[in-house]
Protein backbone atom coordinates (compact mmCIF):
# COMPACT_ATOMS: atom_id res chain seq x y z
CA UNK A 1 -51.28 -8.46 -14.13
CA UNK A 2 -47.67 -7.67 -14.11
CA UNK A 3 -46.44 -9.21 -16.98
CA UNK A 4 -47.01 -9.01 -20.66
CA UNK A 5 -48.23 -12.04 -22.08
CA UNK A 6 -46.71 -11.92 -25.54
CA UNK A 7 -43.54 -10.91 -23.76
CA UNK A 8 -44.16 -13.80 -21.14
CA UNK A 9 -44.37 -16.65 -24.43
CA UNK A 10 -41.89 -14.91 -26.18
CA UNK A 11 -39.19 -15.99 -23.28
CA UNK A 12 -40.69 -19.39 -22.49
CA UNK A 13 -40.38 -20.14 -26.47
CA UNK A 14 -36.92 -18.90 -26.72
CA UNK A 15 -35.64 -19.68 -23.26
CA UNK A 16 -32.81 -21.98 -24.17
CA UNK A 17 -31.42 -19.26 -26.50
CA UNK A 18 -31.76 -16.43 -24.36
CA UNK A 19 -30.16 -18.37 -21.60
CA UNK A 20 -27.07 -18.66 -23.36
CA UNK A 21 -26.49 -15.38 -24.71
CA UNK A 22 -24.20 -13.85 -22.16
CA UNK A 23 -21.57 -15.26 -20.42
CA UNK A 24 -20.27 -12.14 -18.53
CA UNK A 25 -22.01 -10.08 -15.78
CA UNK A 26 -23.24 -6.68 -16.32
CA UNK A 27 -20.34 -4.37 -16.16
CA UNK A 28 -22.78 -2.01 -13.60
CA UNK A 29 -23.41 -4.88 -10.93
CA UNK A 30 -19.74 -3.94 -9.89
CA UNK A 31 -20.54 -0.70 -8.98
CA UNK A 32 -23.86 -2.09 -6.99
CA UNK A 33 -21.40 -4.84 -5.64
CA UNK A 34 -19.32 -2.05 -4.04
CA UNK A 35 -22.33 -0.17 -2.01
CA UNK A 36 -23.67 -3.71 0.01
CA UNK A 37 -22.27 -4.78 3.29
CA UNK A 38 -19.81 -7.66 3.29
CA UNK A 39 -22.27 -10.45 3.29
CA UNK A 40 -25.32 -8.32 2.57
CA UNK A 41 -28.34 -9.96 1.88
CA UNK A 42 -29.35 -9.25 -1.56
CA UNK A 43 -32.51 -9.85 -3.73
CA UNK A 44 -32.48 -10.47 -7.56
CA UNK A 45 -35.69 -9.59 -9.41
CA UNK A 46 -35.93 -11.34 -13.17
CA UNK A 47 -32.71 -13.27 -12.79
CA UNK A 48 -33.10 -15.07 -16.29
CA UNK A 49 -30.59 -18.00 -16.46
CA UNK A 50 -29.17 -16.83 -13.29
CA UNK A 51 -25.80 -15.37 -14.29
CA UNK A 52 -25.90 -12.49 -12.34
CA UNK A 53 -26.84 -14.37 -9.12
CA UNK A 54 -24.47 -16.79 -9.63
CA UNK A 55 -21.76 -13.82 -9.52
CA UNK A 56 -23.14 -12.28 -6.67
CA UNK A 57 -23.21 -15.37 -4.71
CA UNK A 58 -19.34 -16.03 -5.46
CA UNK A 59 -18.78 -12.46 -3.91
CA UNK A 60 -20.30 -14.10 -0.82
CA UNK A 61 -23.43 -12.43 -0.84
CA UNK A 62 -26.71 -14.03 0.36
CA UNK A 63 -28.51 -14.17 -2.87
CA UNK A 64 -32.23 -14.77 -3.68
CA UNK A 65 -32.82 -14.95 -6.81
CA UNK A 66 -36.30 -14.78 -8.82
CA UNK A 67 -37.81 -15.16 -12.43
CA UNK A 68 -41.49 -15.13 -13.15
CA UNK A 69 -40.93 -17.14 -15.96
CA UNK A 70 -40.77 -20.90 -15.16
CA UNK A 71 -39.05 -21.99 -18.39
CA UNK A 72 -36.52 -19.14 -17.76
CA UNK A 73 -36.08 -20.47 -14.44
CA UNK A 74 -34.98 -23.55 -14.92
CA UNK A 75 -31.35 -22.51 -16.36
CA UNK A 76 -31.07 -20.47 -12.99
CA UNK A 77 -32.89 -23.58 -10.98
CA UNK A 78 -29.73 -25.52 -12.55
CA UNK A 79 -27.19 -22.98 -11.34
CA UNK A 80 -28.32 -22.14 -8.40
CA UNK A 81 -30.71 -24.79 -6.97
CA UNK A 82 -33.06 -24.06 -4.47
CA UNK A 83 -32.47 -20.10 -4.31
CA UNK A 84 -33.96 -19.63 -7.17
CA UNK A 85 -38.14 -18.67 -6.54
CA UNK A 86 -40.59 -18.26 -9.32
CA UNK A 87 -41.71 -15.03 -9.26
CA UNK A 88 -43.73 -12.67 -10.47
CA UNK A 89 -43.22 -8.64 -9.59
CA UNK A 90 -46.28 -8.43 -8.10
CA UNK A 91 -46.09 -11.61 -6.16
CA UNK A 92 -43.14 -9.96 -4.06
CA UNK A 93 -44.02 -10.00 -0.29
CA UNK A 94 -41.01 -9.50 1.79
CA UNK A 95 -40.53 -6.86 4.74
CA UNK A 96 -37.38 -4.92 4.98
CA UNK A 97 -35.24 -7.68 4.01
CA UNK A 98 -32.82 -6.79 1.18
CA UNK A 99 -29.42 -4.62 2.06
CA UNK A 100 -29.99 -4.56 -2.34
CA UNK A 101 -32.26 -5.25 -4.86
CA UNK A 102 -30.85 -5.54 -8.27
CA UNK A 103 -33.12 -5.56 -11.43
CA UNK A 104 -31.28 -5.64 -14.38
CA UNK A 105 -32.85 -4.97 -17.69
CA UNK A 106 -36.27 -6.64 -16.54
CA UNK A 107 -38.54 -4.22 -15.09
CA UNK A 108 -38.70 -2.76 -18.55
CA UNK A 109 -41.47 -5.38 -19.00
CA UNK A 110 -43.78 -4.62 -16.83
CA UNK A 111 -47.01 -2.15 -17.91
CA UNK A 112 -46.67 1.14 -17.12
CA UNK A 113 -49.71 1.18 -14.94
CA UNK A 114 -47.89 -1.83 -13.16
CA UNK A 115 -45.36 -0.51 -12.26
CA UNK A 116 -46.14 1.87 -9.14
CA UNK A 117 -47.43 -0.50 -7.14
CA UNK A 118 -44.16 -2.83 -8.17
CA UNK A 119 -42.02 -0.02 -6.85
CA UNK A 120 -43.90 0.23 -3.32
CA UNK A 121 -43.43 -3.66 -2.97
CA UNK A 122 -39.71 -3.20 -3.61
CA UNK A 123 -39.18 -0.56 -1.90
CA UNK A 124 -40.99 -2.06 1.12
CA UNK A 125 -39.07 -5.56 0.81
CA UNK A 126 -35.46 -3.51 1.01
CA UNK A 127 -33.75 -2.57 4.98
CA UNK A 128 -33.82 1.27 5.93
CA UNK A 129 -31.18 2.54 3.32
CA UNK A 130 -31.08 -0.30 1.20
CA UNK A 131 -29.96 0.14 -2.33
CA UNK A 132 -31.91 -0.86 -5.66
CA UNK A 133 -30.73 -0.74 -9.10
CA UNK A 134 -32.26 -1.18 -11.69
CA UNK A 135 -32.15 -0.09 -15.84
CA UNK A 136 -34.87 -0.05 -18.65
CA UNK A 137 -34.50 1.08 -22.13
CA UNK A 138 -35.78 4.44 -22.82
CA UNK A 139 -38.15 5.74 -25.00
CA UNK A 140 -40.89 8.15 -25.43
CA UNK A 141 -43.53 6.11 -23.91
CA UNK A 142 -44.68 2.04 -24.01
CA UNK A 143 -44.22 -0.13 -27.25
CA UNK A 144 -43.20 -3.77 -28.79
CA UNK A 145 -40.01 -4.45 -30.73
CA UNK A 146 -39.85 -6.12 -33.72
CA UNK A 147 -40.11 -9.49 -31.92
CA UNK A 148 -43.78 -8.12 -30.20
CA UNK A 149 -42.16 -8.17 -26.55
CA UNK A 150 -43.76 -5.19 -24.85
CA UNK A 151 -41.16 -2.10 -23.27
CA UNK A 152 -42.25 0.45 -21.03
CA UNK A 153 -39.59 2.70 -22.61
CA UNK A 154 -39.85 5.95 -20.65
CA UNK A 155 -38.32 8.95 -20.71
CA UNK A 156 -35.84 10.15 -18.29
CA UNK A 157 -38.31 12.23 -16.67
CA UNK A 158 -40.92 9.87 -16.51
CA UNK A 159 -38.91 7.17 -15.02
CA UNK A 160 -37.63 9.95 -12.18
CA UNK A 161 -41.56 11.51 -11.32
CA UNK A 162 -42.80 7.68 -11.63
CA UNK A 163 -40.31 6.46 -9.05
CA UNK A 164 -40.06 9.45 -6.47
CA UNK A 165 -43.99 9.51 -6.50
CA UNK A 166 -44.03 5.72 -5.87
CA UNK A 167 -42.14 5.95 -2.44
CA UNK A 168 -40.41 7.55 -0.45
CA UNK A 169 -37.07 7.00 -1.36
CA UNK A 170 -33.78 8.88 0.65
CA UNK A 171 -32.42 9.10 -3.04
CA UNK A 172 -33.69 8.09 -6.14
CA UNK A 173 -31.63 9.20 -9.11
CA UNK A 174 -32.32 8.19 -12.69
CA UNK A 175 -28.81 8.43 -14.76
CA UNK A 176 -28.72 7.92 -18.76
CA UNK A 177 -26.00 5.50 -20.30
CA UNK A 178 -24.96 4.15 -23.73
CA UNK A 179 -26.76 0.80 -24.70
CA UNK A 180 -26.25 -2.12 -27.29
CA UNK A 181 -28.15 -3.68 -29.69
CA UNK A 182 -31.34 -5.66 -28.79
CA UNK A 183 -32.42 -9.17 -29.62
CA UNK A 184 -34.55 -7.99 -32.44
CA UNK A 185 -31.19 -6.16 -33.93
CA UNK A 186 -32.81 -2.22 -32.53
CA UNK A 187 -30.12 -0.09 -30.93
CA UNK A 188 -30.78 1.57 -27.57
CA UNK A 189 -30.17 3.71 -24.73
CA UNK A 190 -30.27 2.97 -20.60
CA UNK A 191 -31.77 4.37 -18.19
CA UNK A 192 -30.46 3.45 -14.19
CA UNK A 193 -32.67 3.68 -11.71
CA UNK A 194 -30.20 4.31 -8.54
CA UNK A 195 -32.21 4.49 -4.99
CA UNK A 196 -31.79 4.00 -1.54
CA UNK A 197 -34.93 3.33 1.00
């Protein structure tokens, strides 16, 4: 199972909410925007309400976007219409497909023990030198915020060995940045996964 299914309820319950609270893109999918080919085809893993899609798509990328969660989905279903699949990580199947894969803030969900086999099926589903970003929180190992939503929260270290030893990866860097404050009102740092098949 590669979800959480506290977390899971937590975002079907409070979909509407969380759906509306951001109106901007993440300041980082510039800097992914910048590394694709004009017209690259790019896949979105946990795309929420579809924001970030929705940017990506007005750059004129070829966007799929997915969310495992269906109530989640809809917001992006009503942006984006039929590009939008429900998802799961585990459910992804695609050969060499992606010139990117961008998961923002949503991998951070899935259970540790998850999460290498996760990594193989992205890194398989990306073209020969395809790019993937993606960020978690970081921590010193998993645990639930004050809402009970589940956080793999590694360290810096762990999220570098757990990557490199998932796949063979030309580059895999792991860079830390400032955070925010979460949903449950707990401040935290990033950690940015940056690789390239």
């Amino acid at each position: 199972m590669s979800y959480d299914p506290k977390t899971f309820q937590f975002y079907a319950d409070n979909a509407q909410e969380y759906a509306s609270r951001r109106t901007k893109p993440s300041k980082t999918l510039t800097s992914f925007l910048e590394a694709l080919p004009n017209a690259g085809r790019v896949l979105e893993l946990g795309c929420g309400a579809g924001l970030e899609a929705q940017h990506m798509q007005s750059q004129g990328l070829d966007v799929t976007a997915t969310e495992g969660n269906p109530e989640l989905a809809k917001f992006a279903i009503e942006r984006l219409g039929d590009r939008v699949k429900i998802m799961r990580f585990d459910e992804l199947s695609d050969i060499g497909l992606y010139d990117g894969i961008w998961a923002n803030m949503c991998l951070l969900h899935a259970p540790w023990d998850e999460l290498d086999l996760i990594i193989k099926k992205i890194h398989t589903a990306l073209k020969p030198g395809g790019l993937l970003m993606a960020s978690f929180k970081s921590g010193e190992g998993a645990g639930r915020d004050k809402l009970d939503r589940y956080y793999n929260l590694p360290t810096k270290k762990m999220l570098n060995d757990k990557f490199s030893g998932a796949a063979a990866w030309q580059r895999c860097e792991v860079i830390e940045k400032s955070g925010g404050i979460g949903h449950d009102g707990t401040p935290y740092e990033v950690l940015f996964v940056i690789a390239n098949r």
